[in-house]
Protein backbone atom coordinates (compact mmCIF):
# COMPACT_ATOMS: atom_id res chain seq x y z
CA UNK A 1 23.03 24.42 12.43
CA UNK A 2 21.44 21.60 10.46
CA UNK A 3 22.96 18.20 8.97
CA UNK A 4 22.40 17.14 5.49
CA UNK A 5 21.38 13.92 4.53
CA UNK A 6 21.46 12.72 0.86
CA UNK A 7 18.29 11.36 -0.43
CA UNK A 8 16.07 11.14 -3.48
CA UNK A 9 12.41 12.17 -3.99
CA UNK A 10 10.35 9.79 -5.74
CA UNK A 11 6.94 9.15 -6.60
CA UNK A 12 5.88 5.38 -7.45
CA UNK A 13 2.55 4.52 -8.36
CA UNK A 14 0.08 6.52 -6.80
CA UNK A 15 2.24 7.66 -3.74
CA UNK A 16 5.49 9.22 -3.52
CA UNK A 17 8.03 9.59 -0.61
CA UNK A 18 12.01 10.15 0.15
CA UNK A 19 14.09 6.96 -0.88
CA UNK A 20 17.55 7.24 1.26
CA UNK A 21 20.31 4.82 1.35
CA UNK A 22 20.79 2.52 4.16
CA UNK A 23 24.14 3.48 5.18
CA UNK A 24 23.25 7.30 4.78
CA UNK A 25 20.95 7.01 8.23
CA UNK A 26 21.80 6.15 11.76
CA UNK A 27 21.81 2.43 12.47
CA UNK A 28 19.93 3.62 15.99
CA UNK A 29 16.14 2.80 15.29
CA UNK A 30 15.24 5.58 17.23
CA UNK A 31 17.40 8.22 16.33
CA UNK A 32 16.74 7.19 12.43
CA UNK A 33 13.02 7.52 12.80
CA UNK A 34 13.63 11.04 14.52
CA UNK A 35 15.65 12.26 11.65
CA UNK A 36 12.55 11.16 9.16
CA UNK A 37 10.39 12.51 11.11
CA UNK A 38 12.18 15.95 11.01
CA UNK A 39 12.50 15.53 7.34
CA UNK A 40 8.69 15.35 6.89
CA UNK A 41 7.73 17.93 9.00
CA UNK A 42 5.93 15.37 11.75
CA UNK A 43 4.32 15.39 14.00
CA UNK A 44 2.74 18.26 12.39
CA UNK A 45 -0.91 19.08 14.73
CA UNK A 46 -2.99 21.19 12.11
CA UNK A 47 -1.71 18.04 10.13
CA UNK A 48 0.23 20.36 7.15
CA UNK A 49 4.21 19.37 7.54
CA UNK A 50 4.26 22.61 7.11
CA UNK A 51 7.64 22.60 8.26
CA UNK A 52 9.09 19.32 5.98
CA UNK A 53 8.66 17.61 2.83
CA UNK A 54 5.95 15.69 3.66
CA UNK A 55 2.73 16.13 1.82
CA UNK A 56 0.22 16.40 4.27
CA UNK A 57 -1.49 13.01 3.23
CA UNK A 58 -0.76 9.25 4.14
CA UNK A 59 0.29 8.63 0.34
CA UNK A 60 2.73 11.41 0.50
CA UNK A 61 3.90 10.51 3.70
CA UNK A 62 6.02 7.60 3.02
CA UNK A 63 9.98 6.39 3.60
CA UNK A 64 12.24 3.85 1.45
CA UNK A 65 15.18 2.59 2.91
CA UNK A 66 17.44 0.70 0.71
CA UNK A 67 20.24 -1.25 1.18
CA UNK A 68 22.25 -4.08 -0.96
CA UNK A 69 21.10 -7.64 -0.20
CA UNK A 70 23.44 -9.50 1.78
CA UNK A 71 21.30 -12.45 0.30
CA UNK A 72 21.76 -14.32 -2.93
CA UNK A 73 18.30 -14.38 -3.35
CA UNK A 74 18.03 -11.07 -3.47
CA UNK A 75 19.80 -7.87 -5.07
CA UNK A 76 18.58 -5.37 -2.27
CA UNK A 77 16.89 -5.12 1.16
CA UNK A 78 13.54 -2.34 1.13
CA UNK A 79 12.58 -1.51 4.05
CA UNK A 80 8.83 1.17 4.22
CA UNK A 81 7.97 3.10 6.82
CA UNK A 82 4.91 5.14 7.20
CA UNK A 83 5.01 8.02 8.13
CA UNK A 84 2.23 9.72 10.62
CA UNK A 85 1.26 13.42 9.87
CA UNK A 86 0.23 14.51 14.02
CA UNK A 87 2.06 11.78 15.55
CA UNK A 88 5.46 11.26 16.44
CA UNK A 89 6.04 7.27 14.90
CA UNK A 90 6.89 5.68 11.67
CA UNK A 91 5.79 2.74 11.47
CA UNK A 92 7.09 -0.37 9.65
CA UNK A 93 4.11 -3.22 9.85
CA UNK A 94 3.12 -4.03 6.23
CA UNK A 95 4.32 -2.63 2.92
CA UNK A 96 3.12 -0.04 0.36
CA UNK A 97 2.56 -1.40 -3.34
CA UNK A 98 3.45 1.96 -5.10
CA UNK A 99 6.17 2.84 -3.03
CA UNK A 100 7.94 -0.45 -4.32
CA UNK A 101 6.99 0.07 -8.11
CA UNK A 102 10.06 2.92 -7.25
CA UNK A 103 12.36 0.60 -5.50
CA UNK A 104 13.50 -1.10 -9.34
CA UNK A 105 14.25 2.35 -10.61
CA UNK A 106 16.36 3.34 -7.87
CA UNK A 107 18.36 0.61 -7.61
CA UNK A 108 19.17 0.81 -11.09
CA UNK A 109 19.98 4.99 -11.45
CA UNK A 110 22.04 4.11 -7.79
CA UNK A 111 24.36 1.70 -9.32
CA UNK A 112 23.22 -0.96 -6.32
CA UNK A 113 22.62 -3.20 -9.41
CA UNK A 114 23.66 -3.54 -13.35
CA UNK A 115 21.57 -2.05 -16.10
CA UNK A 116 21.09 -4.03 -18.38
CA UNK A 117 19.20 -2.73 -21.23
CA UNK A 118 16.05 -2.82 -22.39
CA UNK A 119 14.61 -4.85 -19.24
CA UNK A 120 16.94 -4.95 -15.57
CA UNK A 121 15.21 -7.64 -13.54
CA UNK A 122 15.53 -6.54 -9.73
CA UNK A 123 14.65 -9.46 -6.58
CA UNK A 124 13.69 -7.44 -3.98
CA UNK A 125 13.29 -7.96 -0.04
CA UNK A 126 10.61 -6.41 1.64
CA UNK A 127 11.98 -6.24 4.82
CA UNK A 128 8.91 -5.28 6.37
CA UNK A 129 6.79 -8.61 4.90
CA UNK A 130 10.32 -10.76 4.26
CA UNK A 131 8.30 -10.94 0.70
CA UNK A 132 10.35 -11.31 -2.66
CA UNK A 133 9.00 -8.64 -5.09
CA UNK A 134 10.72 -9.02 -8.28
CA UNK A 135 10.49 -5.78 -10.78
CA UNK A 136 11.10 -5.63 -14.22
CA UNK A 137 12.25 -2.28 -15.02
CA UNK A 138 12.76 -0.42 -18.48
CA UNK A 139 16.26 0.57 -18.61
CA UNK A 140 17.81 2.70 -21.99
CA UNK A 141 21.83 4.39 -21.68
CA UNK A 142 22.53 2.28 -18.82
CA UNK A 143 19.50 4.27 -16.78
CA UNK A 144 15.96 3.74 -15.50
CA UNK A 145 13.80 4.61 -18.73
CA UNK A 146 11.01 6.63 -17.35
CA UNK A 147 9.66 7.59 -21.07
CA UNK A 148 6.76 5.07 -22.07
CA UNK A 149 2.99 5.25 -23.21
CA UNK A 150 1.66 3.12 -20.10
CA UNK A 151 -1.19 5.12 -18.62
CA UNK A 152 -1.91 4.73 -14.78
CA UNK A 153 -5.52 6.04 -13.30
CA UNK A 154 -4.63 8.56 -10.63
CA UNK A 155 -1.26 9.98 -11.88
CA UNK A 156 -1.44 12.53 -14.83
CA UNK A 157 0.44 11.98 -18.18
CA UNK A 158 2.49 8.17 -19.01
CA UNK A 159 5.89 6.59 -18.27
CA UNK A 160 7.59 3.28 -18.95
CA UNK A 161 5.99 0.02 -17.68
CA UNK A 162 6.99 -1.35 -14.16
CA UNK A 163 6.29 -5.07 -14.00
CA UNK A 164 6.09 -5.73 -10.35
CA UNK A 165 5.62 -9.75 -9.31
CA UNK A 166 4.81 -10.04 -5.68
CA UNK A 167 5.38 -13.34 -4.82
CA UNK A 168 3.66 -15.80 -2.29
CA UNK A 169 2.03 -12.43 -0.63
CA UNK A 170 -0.33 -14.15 1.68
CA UNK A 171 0.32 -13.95 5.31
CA UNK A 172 2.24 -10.72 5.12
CA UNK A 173 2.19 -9.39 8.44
CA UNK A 174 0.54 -11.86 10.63
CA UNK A 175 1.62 -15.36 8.71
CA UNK A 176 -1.55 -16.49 7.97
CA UNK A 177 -3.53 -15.57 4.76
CA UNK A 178 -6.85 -15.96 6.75
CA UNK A 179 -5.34 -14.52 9.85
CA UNK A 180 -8.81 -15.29 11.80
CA UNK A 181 -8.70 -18.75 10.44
CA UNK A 182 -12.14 -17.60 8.72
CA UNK A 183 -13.71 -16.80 5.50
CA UNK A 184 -15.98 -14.42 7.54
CA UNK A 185 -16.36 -13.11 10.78
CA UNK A 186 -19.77 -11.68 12.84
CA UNK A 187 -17.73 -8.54 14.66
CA UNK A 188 -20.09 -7.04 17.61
CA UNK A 189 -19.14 -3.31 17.53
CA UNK A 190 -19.41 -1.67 21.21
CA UNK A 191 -22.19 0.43 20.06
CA UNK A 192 -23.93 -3.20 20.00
CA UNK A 193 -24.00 -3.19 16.45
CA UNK A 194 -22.63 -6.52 14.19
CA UNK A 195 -20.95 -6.43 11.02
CA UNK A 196 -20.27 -9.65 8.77
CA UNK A 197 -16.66 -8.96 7.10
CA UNK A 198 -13.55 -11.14 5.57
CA UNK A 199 -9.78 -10.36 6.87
CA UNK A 200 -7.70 -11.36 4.24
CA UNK A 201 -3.66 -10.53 4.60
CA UNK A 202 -2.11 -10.77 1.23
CA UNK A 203 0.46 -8.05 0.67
CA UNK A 204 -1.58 -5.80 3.66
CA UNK A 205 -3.94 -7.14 6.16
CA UNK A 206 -7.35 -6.11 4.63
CA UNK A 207 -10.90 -6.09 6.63
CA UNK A 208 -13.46 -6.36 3.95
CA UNK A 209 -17.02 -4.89 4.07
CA UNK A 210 -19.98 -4.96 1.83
CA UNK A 211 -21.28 -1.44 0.99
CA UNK A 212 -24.45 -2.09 1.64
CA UNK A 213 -23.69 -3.11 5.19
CA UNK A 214 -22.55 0.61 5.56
CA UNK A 215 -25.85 1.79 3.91
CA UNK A 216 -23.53 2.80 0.92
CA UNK A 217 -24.34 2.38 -2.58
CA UNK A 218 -20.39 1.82 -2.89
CA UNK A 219 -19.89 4.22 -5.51
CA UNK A 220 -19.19 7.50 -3.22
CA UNK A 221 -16.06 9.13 -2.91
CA UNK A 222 -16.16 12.88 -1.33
CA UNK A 223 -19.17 11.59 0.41
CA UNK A 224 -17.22 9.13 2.77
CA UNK A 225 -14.95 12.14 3.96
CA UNK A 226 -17.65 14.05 4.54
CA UNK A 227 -19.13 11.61 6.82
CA UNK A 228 -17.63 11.73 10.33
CA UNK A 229 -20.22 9.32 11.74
CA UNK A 230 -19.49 6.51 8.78
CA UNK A 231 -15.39 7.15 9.47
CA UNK A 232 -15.97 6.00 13.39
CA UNK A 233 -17.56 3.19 12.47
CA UNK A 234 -15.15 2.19 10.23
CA UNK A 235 -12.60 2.85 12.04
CA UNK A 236 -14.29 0.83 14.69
CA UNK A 237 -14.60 -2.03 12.21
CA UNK A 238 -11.10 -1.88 11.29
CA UNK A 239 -9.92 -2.07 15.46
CA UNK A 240 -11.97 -4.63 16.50
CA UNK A 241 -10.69 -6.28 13.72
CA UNK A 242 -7.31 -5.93 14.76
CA UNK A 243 -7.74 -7.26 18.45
CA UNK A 244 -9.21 -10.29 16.75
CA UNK A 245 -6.52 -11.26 14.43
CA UNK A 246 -3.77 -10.36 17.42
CA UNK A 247 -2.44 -7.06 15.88
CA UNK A 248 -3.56 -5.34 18.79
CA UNK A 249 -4.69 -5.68 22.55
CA UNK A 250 -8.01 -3.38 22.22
CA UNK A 251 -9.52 -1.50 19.69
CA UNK A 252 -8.48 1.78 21.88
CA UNK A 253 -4.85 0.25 21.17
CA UNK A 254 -5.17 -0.38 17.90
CA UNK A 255 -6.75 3.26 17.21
CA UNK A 256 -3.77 4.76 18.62
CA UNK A 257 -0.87 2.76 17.81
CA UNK A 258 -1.54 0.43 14.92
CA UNK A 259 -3.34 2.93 12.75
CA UNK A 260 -1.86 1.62 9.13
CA UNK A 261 -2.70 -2.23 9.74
CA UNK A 262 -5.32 -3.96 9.15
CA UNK A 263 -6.84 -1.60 6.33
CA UNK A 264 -10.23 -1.32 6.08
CA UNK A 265 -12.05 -1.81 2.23
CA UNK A 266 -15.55 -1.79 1.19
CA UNK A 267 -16.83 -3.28 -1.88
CA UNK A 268 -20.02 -3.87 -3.83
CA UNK A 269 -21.07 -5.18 -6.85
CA UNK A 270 -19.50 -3.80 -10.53
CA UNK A 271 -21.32 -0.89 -11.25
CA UNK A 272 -20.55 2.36 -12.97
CA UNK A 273 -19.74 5.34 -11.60
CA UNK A 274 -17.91 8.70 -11.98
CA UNK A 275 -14.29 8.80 -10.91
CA UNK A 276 -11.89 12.17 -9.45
CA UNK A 277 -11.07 13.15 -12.75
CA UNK A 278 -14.54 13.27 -14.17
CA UNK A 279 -14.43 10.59 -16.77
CA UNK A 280 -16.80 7.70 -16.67
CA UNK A 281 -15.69 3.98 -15.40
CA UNK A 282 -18.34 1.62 -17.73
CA UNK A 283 -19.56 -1.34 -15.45
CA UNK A 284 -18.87 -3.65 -18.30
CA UNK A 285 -14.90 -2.34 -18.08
CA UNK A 286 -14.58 -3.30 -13.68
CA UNK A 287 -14.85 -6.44 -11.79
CA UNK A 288 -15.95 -5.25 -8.27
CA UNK A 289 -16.10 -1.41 -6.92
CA UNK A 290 -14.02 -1.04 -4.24
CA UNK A 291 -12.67 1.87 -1.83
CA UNK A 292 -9.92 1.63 0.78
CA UNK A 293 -8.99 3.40 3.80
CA UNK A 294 -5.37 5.24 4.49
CA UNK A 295 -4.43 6.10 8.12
CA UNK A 296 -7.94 7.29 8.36
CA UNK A 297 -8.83 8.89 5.29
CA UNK A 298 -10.34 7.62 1.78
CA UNK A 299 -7.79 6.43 -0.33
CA UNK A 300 -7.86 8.87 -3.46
CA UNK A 301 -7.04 6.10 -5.78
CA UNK A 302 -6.30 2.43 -4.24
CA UNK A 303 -3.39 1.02 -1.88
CA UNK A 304 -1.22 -1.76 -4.13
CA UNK A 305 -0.93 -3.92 -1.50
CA UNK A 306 -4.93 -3.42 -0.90
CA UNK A 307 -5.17 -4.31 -4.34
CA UNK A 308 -3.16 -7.60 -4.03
CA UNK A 309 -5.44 -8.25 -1.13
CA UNK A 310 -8.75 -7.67 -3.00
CA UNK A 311 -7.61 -9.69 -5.55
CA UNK A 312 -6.54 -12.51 -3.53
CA UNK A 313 -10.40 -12.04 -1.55
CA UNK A 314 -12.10 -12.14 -4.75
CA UNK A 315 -10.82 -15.72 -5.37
CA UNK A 316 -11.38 -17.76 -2.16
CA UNK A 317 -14.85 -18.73 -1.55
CA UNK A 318 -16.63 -17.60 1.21
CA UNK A 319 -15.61 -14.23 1.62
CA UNK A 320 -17.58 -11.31 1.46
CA UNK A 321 -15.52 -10.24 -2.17
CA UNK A 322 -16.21 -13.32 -3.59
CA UNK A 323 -19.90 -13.27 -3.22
CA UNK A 324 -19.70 -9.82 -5.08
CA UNK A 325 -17.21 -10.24 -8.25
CA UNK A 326 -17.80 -11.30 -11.15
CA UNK A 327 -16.02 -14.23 -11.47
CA UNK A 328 -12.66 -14.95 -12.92
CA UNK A 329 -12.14 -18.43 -13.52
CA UNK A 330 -8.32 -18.37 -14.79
CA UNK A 331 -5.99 -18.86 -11.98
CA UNK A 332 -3.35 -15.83 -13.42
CA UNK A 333 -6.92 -13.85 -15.21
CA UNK A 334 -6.78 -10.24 -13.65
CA UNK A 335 -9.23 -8.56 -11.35
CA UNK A 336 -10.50 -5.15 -12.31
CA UNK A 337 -11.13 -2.74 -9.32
CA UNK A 338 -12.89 -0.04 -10.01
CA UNK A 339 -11.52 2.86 -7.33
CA UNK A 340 -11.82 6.46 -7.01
CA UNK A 341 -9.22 7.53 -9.22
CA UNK A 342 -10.31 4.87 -12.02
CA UNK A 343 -9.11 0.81 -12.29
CA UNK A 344 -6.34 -0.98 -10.99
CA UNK A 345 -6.07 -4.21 -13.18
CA UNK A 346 -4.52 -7.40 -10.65
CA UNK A 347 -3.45 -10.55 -11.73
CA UNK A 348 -3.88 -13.03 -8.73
CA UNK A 349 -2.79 -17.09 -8.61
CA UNK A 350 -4.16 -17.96 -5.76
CA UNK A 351 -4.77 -21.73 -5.36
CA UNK A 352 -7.09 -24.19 -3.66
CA UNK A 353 -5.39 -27.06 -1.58
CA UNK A 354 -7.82 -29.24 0.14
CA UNK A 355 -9.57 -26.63 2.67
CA UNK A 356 -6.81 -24.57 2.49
CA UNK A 357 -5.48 -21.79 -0.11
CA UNK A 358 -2.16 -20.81 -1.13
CA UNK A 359 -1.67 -17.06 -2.42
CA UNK A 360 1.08 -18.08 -4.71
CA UNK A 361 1.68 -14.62 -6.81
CA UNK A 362 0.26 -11.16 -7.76
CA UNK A 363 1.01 -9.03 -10.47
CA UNK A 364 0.71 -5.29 -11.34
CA UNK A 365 2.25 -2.89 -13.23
CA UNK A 366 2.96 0.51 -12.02
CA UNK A 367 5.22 4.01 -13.30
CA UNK A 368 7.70 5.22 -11.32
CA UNK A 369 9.48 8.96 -11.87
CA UNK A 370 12.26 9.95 -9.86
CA UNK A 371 11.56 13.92 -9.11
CA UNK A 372 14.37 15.57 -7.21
CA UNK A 373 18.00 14.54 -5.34
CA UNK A 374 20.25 15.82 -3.27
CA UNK A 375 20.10 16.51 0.45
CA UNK A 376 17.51 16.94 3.05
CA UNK A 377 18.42 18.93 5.90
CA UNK A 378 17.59 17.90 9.61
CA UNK A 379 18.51 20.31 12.68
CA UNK A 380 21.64 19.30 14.30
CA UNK A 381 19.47 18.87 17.60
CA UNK A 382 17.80 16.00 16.69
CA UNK A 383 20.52 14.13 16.52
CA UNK A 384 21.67 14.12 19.97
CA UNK A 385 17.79 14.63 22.00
């Protein structure tokens, strides 16, 4: 016998995931993250969910759960889980970018808050960060408007345009936008090897690294996949970042149990390149090249949050992004990534006071598309293991 749970399938951005209501799941942590787990099809070991909705990557892999705000700041709570493919967690450190371009839409087409045509502002709690996102969303009959002409590298066709305002997004997870109290760090990898990077934590903790410190022209995309050798060592990078920021206790710890914070980004100078779809990205038309890791895998387009973070980087001096991007002066003038699946355009305020800087907002627009509702269904069993 198997229960069935109403929920909604959505894709936002670049990612896409199941968006349930708050009151729908158990309030018991650990019997919720069973159900979503069941759901998805994890832990799955040939890493397929064959057996769930999950889509067999970290971007397809993904949980909302969303609530009305108790808050008068606020209009709902949003919490984002991540979902592993072979393991049995979700896990709830940082936030996703994409997955919250959805959060405006379904709020609005769920009646937790008035349409109001043509623009529904929505004040959003990231639970996860305790970050206000604010989305403006296209709304037409008293519903999300998902027709538009706004085109978004990575996802086929155009939709309406998602303003998305993340504010104050530095010191997301661990408090501090330069969580190491650096610009740059000197990390000594246990193979004996160093590597200069930045940790930034704006929207996601970030460790930045230049290409060429990989012996990477930064323009590769299949190629980094392809590379076992070069996804150690960044994946060593990325957990001996962690121990030194505090996320984890050792890098074995942070391999195994903190495997979606920090993320790990490389960047180089602007410089053209092919992207996934075959068409050209101009140097003249990108800031910086950049290419971000997901739970272990290359990052087929680029994380939001990464985005915010890169961003952010690019505009305190001293880090490894800033020596690299060419430079935007204007404190709300956007910064062009150039990623995989194309360019992510990112305005970032971030501000200097005295030695300090204070991350003060980020913007990005994003399409949302809600694809399917009704119910998931979860074996009866799971409920009472």
């Amino acid at each position: 016998m198997q229960v069935k749970i109403p929920a909604v399938y959505m894709r936002g951005g670049t990612s896409k995931g199941l968006f349930f209501h708050e009151h729908h799941l158990p309030a018991d942590k650990d019997l919720r993250d069973r159900i979503i787990l069941k759901a998805y099809g994890s832990p799955d070991p040939d890493r397929r969910q064959i057996n769930g909705l999950g889509g067999a990557t970290s971007t397809t892999s993904k949980v909302a759960i969303i609530g009305p705000s108790s808050d008068a700041d606020y209009d709902v709570n949003y919490l984002f889980g991540q979902v592993s493919i072979d393991k049995p967690f979700v896990r709830y450190k940082g936030n996703c970018g994409n997955i919250s371009s959805a959060v405006g839409p379904f709020a609005v087409e769920e009646g937790l808050i008035p349409a109001q045509a043509p623009v529904t502002r929505v004040r959003i709690k990231q639970v996860n960060t305790g970050k206000l996102i604010v989305a403006d969303v296209p709304v037409k009959d008293n519903s999300y408007d998902e027709e538009g002409d706004f085109t978004l590298d990575g996802v086929p066709g155009s939709g309406s345009r998602i303003t998305l305002s993340f504010m104050n997004p530095g010191g997301s997870v661990t408090n501090l936008l330069l969580p190491s109290g650096n610009t740059r760090d000197l990390l000594r990898l246990n193979t004996g090897e160093s590597v200069e990077v930045s940790i930034v934590d704006a929207g996601n903790p970030v460790v930045f690294v230049r290409a060429k410190d990989l012996r990477l022209r930064g323009t590769e995309i299949s190629e980094i996949d392809q590379d076992a050798l070069l996804r150690q060592k960044m994946e060593a990078i990325r957990a001996h970042a962690a121990v030194l920021i505090g996320l984890a206790g050792s890098p074995e710890q942070a391999g195994e149990e903190l495997q979606e914070v920090p993320k790990i980004a490389v960047v180089s100078e602007p410089c053209g390149y092919q992207a996934l779809s075959g068409r050209a990205v101009p140097e003249k038309d990108i800031d910086l090249v950049a290419r971000i890791m997901s739970m272990g895998t290359l990052h087929k387009a680029y994380a939001v949050t990464g985005a915010i973070c890169t961003a952010g980087a690019a505009k305190i001096k001293g880090t490894v992004v800033h020596d690299i991007v060419r430079k935007s002066p204007e404190p709300m003038e956007a910064i062009r990534l150039g990623h995989p699946g194309g360019i992510i355009s990112i305005q970032a305020c971030v501000e200097n006071v005295g030695d300090d800087y204070d991350y003060r907002e980020a913007r990005v627009y994003r399409t949302a598309r809600r694809l399917m509702d009704g119910t998931v269904y979860v074996p009866k069993k799971y409920f009472s293991e």
